[in-house]
N, C-alpha and C. Protein backbone atom coordinates (compact mmCIF):
# COMPACT_ATOMS: atom_id res chain seq x y z
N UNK A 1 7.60 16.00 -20.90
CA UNK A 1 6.35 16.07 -21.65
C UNK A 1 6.12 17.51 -22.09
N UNK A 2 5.84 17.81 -23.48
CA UNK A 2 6.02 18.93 -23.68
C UNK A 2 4.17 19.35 -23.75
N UNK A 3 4.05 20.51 -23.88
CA UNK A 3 2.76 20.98 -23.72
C UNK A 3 2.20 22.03 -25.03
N UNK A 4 1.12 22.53 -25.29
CA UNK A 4 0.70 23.23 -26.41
C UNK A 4 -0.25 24.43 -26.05
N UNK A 5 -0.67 25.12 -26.60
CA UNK A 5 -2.27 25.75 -26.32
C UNK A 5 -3.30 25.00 -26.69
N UNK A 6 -4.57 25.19 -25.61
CA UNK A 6 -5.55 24.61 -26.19
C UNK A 6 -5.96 24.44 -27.66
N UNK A 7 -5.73 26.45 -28.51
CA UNK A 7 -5.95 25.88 -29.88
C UNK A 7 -5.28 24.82 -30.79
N UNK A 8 -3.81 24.93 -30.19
CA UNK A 8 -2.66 23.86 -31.33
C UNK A 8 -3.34 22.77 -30.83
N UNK A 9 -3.57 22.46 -29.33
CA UNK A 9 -3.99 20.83 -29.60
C UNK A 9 -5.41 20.43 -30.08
N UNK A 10 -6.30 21.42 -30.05
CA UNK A 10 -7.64 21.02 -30.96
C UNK A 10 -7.02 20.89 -32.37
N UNK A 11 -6.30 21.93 -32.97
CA UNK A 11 -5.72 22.16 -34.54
C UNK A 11 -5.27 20.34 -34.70
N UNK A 12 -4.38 20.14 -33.87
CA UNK A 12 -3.33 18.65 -34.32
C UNK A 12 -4.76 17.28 -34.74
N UNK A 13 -5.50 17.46 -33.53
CA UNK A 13 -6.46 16.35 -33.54
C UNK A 13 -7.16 16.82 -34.45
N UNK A 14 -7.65 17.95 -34.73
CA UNK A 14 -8.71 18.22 -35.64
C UNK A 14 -8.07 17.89 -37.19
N UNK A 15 -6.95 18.28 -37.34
CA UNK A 15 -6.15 17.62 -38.70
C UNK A 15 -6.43 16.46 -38.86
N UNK A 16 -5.97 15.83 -38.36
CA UNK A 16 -5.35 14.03 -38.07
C UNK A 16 -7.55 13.45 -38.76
N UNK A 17 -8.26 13.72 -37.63
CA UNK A 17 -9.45 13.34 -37.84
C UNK A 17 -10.02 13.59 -39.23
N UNK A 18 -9.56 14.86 -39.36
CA UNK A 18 -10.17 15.49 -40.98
C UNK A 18 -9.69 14.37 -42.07
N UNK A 19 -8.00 13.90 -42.23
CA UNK A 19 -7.30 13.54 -42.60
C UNK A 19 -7.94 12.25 -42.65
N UNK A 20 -8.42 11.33 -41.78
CA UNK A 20 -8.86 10.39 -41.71
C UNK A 20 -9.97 9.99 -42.41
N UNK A 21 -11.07 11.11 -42.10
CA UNK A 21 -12.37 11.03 -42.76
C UNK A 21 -12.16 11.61 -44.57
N UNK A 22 -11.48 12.14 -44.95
CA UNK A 22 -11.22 12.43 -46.34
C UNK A 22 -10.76 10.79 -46.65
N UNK A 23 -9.70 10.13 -46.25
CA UNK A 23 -8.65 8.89 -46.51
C UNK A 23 -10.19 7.42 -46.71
N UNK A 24 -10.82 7.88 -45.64
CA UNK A 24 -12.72 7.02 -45.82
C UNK A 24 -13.49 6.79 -46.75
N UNK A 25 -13.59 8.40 -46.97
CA UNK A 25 -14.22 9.09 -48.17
C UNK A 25 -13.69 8.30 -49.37
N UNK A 26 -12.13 8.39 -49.67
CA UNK A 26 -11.77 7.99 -50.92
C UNK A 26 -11.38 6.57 -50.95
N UNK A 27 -11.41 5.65 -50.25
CA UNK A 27 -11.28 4.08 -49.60
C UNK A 27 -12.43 2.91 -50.32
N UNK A 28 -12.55 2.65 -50.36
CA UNK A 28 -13.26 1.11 -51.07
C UNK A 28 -13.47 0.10 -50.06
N UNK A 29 -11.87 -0.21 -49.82
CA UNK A 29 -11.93 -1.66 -49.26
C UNK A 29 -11.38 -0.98 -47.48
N UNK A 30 -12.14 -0.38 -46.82
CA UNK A 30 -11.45 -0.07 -45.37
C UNK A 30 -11.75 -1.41 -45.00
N UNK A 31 -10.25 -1.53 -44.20
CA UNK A 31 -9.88 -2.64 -42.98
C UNK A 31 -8.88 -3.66 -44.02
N UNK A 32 -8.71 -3.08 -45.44
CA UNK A 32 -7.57 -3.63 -45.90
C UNK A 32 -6.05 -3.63 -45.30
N UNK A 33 -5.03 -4.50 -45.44
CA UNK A 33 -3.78 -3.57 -44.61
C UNK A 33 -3.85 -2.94 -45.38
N UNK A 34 -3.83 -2.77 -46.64
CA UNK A 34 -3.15 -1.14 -47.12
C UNK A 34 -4.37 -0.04 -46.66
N UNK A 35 -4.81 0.26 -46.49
CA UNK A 35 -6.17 1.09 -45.51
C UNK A 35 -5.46 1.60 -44.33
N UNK A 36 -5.20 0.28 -43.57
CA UNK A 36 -4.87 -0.22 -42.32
C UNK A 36 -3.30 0.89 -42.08
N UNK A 37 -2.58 0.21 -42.93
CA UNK A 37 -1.24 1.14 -43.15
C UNK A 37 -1.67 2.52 -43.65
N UNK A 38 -2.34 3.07 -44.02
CA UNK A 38 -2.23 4.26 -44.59
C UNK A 38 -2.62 5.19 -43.39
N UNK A 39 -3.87 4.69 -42.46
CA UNK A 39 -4.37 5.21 -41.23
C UNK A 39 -3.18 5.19 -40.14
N UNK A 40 -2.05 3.77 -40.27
CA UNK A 40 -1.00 3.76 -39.23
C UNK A 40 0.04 5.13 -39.46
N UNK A 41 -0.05 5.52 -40.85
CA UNK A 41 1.15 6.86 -41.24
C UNK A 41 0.33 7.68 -40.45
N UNK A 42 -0.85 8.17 -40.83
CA UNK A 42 -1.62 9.40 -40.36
C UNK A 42 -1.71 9.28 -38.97
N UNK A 43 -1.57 8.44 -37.91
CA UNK A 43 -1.35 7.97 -36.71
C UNK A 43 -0.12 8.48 -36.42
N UNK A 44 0.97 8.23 -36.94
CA UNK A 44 2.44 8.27 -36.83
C UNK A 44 2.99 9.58 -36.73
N UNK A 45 2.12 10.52 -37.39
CA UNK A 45 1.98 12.15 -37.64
C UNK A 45 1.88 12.20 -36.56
N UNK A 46 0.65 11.98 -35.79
CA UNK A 46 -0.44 12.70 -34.58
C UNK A 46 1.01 12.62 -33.58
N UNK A 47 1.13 11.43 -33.45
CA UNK A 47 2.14 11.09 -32.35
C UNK A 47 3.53 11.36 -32.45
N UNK A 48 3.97 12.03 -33.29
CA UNK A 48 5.03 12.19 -33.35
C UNK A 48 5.73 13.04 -32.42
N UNK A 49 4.65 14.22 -32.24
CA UNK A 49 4.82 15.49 -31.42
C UNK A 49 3.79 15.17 -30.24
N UNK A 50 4.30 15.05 -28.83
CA UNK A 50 3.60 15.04 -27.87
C UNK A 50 3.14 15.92 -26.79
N UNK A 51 2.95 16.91 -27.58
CA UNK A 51 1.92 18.20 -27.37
C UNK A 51 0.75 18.68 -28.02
N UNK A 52 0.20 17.55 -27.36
CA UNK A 52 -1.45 18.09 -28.05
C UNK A 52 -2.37 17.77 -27.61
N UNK A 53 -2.42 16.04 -26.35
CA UNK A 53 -3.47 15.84 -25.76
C UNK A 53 -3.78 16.22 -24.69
N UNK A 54 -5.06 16.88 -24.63
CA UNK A 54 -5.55 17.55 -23.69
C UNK A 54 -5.13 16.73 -22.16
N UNK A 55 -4.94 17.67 -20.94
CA UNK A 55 -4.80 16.45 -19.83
C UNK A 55 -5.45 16.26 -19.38
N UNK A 56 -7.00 16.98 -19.15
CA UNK A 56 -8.08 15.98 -19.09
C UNK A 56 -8.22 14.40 -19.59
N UNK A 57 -7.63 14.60 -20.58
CA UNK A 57 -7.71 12.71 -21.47
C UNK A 57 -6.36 12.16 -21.22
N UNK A 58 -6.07 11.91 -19.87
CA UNK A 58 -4.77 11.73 -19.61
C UNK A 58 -4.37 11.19 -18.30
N UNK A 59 -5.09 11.38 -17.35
CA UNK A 59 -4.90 11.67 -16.12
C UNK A 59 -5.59 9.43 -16.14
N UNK A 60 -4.22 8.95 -14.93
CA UNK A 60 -4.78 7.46 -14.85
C UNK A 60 -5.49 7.40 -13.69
N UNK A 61 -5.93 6.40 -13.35
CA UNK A 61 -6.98 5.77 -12.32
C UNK A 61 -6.22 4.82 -11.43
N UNK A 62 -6.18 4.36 -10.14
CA UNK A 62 -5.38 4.29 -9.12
C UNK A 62 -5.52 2.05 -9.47
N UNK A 63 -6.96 2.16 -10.12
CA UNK A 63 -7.02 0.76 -10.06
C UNK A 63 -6.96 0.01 -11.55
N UNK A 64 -8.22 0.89 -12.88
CA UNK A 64 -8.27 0.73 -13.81
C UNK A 64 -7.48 1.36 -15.16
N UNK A 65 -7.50 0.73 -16.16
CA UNK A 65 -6.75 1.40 -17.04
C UNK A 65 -8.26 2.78 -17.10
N UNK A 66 -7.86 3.43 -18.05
CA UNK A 66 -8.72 4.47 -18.42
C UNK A 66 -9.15 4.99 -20.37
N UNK A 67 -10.16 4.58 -20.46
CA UNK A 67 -10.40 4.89 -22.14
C UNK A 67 -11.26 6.31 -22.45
N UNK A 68 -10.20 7.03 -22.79
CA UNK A 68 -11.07 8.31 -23.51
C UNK A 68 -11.62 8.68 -24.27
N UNK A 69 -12.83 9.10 -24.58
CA UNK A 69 -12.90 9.24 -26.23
C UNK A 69 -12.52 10.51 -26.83
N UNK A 70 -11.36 10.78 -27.82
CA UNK A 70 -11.17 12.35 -27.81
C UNK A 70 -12.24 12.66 -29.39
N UNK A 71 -12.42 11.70 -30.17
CA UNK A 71 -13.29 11.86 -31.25
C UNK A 71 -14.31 11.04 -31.43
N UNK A 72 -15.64 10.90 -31.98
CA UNK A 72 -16.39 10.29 -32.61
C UNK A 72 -16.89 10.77 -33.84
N UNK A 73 -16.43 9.81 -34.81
CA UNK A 73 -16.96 10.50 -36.39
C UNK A 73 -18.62 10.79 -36.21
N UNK A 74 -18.67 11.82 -36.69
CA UNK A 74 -20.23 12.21 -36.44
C UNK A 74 -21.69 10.92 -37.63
N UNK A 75 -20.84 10.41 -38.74
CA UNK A 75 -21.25 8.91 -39.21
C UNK A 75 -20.98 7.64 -38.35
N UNK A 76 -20.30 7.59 -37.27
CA UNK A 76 -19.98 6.65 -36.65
C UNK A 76 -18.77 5.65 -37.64
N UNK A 77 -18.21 6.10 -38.55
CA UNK A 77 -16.92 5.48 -39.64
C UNK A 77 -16.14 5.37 -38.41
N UNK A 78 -15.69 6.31 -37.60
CA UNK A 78 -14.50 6.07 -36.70
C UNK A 78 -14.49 6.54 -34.93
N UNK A 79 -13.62 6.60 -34.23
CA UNK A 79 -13.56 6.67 -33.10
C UNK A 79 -12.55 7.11 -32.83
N UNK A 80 -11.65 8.27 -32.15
CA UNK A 80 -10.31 7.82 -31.64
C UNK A 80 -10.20 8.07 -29.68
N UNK A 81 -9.66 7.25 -29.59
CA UNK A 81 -9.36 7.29 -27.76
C UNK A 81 -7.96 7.30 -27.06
N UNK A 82 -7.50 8.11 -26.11
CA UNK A 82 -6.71 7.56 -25.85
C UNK A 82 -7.22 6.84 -24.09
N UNK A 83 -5.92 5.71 -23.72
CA UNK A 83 -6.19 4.75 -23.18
C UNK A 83 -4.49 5.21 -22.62
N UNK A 84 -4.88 5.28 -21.15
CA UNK A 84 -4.33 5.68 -19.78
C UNK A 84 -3.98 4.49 -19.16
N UNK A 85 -2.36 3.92 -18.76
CA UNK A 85 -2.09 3.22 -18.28
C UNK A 85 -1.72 3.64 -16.72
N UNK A 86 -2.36 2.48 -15.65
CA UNK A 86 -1.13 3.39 -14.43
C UNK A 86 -0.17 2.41 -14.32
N UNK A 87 0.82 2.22 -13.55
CA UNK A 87 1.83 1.25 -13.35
C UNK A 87 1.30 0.27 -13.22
N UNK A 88 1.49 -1.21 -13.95
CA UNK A 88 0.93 -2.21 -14.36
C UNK A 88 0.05 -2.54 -14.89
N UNK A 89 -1.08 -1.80 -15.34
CA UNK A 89 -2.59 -2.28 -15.11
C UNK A 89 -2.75 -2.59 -16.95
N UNK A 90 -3.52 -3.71 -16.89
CA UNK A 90 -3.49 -4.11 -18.28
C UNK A 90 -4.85 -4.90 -18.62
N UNK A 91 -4.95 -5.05 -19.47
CA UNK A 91 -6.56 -5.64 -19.99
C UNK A 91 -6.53 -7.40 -20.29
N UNK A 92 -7.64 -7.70 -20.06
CA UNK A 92 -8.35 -8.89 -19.97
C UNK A 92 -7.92 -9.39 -21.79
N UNK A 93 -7.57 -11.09 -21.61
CA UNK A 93 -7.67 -11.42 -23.34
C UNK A 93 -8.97 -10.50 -24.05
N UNK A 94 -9.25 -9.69 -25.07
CA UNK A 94 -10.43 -9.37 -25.79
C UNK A 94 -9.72 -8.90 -27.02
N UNK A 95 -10.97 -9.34 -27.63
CA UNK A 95 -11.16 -8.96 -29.42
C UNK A 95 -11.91 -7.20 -29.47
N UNK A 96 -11.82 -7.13 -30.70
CA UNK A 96 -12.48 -5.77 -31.02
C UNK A 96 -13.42 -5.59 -31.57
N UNK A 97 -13.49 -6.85 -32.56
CA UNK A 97 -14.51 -7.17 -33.59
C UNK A 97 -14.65 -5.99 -35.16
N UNK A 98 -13.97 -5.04 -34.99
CA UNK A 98 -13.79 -3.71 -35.71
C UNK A 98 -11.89 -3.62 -36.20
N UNK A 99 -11.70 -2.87 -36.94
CA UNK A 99 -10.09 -2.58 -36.89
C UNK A 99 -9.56 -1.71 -36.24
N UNK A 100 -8.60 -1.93 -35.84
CA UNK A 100 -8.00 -0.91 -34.64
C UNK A 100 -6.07 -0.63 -35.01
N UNK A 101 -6.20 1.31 -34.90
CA UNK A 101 -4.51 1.50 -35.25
C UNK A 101 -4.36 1.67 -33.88
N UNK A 102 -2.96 1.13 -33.47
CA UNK A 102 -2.28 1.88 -32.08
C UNK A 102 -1.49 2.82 -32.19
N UNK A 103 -1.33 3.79 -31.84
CA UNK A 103 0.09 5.02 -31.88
C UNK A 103 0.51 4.67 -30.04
N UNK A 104 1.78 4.38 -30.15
CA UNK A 104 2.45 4.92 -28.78
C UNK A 104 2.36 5.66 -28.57
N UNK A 105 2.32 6.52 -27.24
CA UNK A 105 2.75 8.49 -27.36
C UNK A 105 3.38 8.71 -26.18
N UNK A 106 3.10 7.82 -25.13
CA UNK A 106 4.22 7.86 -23.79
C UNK A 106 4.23 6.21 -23.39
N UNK A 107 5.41 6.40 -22.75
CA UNK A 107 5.48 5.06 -21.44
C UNK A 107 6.35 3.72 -22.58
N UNK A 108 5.49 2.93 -22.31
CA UNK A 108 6.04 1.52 -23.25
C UNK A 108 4.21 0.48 -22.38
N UNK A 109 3.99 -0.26 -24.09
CA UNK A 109 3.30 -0.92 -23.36
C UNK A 109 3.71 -2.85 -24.21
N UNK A 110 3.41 -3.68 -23.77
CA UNK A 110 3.66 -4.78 -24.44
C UNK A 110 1.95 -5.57 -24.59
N UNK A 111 2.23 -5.91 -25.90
CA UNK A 111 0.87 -6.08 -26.22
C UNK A 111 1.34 -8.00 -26.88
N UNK A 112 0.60 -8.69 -26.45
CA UNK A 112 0.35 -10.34 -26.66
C UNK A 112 -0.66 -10.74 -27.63
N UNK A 113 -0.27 -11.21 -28.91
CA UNK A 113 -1.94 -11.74 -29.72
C UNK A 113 -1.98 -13.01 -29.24
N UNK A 114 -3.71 -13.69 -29.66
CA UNK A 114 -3.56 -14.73 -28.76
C UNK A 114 -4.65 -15.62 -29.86
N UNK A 115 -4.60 -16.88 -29.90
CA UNK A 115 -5.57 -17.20 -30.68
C UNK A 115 -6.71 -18.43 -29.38
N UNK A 116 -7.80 -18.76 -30.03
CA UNK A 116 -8.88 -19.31 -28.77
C UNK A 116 -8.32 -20.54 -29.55
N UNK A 117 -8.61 -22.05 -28.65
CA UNK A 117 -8.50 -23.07 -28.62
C UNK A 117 -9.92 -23.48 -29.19
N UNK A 118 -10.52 -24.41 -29.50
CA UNK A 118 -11.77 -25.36 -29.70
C UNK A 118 -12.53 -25.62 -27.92
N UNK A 119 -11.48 -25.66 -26.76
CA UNK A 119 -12.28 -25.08 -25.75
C UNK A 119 -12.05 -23.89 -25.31
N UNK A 120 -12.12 -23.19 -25.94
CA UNK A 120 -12.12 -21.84 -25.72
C UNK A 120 -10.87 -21.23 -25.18
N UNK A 121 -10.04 -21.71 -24.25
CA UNK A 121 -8.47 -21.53 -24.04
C UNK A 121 -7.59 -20.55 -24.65
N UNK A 122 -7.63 -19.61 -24.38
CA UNK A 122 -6.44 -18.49 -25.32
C UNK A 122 -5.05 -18.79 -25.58
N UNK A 123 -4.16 -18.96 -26.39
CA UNK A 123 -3.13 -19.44 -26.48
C UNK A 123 -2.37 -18.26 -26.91
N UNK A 124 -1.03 -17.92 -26.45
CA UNK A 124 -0.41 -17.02 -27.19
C UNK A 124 0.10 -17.40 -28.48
N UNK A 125 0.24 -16.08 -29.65
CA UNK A 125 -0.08 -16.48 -31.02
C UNK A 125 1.08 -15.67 -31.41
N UNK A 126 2.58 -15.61 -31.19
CA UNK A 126 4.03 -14.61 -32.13
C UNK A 126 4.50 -14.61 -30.92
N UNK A 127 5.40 -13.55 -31.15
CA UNK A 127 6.04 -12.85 -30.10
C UNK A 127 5.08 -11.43 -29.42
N UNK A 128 6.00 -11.30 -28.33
CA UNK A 128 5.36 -10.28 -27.44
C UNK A 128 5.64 -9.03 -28.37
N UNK A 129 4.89 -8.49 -28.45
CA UNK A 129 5.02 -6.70 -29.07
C UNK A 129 5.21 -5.70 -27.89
N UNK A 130 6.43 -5.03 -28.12
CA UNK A 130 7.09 -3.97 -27.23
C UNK A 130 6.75 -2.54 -28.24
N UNK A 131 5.36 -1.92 -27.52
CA UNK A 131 5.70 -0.62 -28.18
C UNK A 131 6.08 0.97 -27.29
N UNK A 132 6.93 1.27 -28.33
CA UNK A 132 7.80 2.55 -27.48
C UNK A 132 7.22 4.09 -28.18
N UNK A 133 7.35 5.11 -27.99
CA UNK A 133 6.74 6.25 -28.17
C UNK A 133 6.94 6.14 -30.05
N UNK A 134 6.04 6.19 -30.75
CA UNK A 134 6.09 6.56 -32.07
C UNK A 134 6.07 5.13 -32.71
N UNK A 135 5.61 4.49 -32.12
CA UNK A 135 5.74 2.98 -32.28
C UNK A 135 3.81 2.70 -33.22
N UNK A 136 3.93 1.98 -34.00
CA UNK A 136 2.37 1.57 -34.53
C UNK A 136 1.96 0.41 -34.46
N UNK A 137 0.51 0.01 -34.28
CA UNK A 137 0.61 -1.40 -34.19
C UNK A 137 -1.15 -1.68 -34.53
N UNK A 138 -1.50 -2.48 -35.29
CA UNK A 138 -2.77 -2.82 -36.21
C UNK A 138 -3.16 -4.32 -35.19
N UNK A 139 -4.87 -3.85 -35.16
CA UNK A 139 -5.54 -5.24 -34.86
C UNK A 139 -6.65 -5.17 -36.08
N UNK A 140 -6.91 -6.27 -36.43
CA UNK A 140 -7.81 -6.12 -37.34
C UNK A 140 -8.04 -7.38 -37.94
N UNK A 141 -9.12 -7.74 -38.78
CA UNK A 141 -9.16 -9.65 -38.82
C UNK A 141 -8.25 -10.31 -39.90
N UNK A 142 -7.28 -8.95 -40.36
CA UNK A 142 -6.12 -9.38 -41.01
C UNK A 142 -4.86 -9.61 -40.30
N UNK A 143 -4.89 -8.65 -39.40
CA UNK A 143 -3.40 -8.77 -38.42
C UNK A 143 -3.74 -9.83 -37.28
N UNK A 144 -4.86 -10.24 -36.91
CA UNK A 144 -4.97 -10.81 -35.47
C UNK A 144 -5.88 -9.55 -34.89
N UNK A 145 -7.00 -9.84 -34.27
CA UNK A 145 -8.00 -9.24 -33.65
C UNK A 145 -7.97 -9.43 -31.81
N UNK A 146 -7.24 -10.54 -31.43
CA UNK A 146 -7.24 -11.19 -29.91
C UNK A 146 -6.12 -10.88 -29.50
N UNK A 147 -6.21 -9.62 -28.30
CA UNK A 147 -4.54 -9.66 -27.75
C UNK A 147 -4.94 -9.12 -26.64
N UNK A 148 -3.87 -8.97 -25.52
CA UNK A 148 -3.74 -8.18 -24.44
C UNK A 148 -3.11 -7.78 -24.26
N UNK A 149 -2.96 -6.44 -23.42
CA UNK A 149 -2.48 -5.48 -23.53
C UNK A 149 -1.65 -4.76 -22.12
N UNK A 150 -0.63 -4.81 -21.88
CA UNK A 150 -0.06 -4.28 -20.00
C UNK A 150 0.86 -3.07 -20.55
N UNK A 151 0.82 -2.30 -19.23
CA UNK A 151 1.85 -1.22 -19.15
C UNK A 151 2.88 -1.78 -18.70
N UNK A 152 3.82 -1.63 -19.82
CA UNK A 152 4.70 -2.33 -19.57
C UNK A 152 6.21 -1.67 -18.71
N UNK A 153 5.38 -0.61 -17.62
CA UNK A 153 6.30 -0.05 -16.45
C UNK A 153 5.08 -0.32 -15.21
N UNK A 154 5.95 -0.46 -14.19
CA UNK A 154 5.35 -0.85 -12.74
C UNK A 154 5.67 0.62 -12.23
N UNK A 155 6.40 1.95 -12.94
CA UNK A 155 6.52 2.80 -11.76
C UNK A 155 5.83 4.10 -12.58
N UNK A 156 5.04 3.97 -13.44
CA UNK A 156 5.17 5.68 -14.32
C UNK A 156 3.50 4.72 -15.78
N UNK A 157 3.10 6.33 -15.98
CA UNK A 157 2.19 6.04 -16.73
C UNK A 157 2.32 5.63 -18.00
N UNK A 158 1.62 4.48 -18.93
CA UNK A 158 1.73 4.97 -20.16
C UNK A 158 0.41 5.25 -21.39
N UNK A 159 0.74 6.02 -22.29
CA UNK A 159 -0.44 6.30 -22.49
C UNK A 159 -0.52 6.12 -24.34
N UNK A 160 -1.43 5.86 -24.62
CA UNK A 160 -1.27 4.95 -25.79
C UNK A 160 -2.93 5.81 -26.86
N UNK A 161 -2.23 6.05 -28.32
CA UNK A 161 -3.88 6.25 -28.83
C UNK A 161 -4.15 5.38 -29.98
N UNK A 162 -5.53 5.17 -30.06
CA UNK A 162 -6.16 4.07 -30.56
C UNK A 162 -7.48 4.66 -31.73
N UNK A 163 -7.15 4.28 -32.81
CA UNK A 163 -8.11 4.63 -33.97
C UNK A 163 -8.79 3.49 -34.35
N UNK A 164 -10.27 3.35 -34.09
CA UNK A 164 -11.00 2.26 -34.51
C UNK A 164 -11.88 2.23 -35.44
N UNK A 165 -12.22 1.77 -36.15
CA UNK A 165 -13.25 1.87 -37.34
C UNK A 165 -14.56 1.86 -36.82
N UNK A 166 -15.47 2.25 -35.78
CA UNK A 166 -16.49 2.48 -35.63
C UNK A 166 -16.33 2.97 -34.30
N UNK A 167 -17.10 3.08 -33.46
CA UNK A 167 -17.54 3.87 -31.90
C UNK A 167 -17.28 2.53 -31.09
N UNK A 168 -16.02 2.52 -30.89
CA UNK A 168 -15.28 1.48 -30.05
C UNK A 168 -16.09 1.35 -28.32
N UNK A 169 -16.89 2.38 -27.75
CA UNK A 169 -17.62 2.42 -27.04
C UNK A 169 -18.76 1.77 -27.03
N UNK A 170 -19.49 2.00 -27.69
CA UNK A 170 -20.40 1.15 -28.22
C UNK A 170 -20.38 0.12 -29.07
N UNK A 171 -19.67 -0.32 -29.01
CA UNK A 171 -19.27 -1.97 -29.91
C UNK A 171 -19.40 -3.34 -28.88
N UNK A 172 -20.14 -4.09 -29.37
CA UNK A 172 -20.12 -4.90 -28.59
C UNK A 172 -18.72 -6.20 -28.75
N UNK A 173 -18.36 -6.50 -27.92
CA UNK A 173 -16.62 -7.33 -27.93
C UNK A 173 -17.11 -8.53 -27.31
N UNK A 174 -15.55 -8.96 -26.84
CA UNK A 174 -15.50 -10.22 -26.05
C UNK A 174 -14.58 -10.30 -25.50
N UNK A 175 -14.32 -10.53 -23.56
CA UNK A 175 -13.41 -11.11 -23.57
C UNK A 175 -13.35 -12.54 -23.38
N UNK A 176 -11.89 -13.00 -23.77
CA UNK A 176 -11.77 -14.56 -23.30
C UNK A 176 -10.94 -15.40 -22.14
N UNK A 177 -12.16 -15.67 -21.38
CA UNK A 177 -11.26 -15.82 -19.67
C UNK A 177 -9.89 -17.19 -20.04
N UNK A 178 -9.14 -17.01 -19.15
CA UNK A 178 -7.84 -17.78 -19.57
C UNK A 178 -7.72 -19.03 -19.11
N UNK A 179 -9.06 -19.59 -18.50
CA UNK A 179 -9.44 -21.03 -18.29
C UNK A 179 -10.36 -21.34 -19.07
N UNK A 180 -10.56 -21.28 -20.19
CA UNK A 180 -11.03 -21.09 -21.27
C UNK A 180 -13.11 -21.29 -20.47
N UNK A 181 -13.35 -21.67 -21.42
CA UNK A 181 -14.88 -21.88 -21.51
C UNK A 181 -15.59 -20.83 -22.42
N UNK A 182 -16.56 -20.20 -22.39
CA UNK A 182 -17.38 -19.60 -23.05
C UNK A 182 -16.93 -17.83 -23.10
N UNK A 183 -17.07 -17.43 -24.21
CA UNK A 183 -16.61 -16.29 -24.08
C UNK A 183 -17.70 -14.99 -23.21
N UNK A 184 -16.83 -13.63 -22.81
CA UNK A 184 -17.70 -12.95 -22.19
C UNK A 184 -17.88 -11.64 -22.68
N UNK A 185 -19.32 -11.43 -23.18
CA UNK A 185 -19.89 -10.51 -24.19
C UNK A 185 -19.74 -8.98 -22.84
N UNK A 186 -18.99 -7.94 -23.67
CA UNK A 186 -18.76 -6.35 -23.15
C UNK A 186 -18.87 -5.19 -24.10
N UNK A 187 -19.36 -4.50 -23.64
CA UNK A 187 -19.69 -3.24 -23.64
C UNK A 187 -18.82 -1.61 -22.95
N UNK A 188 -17.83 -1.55 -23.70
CA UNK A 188 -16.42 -0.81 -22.79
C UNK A 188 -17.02 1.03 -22.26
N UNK A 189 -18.02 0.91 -23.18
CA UNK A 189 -18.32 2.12 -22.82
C UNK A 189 -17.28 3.58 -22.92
N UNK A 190 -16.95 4.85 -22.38
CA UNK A 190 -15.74 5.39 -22.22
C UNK A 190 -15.42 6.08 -20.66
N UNK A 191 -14.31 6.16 -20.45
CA UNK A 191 -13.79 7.24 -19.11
C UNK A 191 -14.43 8.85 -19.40
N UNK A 192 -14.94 9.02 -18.04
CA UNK A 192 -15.10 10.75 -18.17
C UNK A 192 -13.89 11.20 -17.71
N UNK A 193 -13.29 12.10 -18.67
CA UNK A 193 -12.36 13.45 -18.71
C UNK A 193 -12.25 14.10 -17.20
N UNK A 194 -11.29 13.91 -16.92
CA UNK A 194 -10.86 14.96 -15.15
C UNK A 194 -11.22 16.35 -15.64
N UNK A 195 -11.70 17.09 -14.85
CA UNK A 195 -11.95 18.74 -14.92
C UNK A 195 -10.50 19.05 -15.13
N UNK A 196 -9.58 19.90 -15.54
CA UNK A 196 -8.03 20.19 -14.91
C UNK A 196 -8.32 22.22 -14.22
């Protein structure tokens, strides 16, 4: 894992974000794929080089995954987080209700879309998605919005960043339990940052 100065890694994120909010600015139809794809390139940048996130926004949790927020558009247009795997730990079926880019940046994680049944029942919906460092991957109510998500190592972290079209913290979601019935309304809130 390579490392940076504090300024290069504010500089990388502070690009990428700028980059984003100009790409907004000049956009029409956001949450189009081509939107969608254009945010996955500018994603593809950030992550390319994995010296830049702070390790405060990094560090996993012994039980839960961990969601950081390293940006919030000061309009609330966007969000970006990264999301701390420890060996195994993976998320509940849920939607986003918003569009969401993934960038790999360490580990491997495998991500499942899933569609709900008429009783509510989640069904898996393609194949399993294997993503590896530099890897991209779109939820959005064009690609499939319902998936879950595991680290897909039992011995080592992985750590994954996520660009959402509004304050993914404050969004209200759903997950959907896997004996189906009624869905369950959440509020993800974010992880506080380790001191280092």
């Amino acid at each position: 894992m390579a490392t940076a100065s504090p300024i290069l890694k504010i500089e990388k994120l502070d690009h990428f974000t700028a980059a984003l909010g100009e790409l907004l600015d000049e956009t029409a139809e956001k949450g189009s794929p081509e939107f969608l794809n254009q945010v996955g390139s500018l994603l593809a940048e950030l992550i390319r080089e994995d010296d830049w996130l702070p390790s405060s926004s990094a560090v996993p949790h012994p039980q839960y995954y961990q969601q950081y927020c390293l940006h919030r558009d000061p309009q609330s247009r966007f969000s970006v987080v990264s999301f701390v795997w420890g060996p195994g730990q993976a998320t509940p079926v849920h939607d986003h209700t918003i569009w969401g880019v993934i960038g790999m940046l360490r580990g491997q994680e495998h991500s499942q879309r899933y569609v709900i049944g008429s009783d509510g029942v989640p069904a898996p919906e393609g194949a399993l998605e294997v993503l590896s460092p530099g890897d991209i991957s779109i939820v959005s109510a064009h690609h499939g919005d319902i998936h879950k998500v595991i680290n897909a190592h039992h011995d080592q972290v992985s750590i994954s960043i996520h660009v959402y079209g509004g304050d993914i913290g404050t969004t209200k979601r759903h997950v959907f339990p896997l004996e189906g019935g009624p869905a369950k309304d959440f509020i993800s809130g974010y992880s506080t940052p380790v001191p280092q």
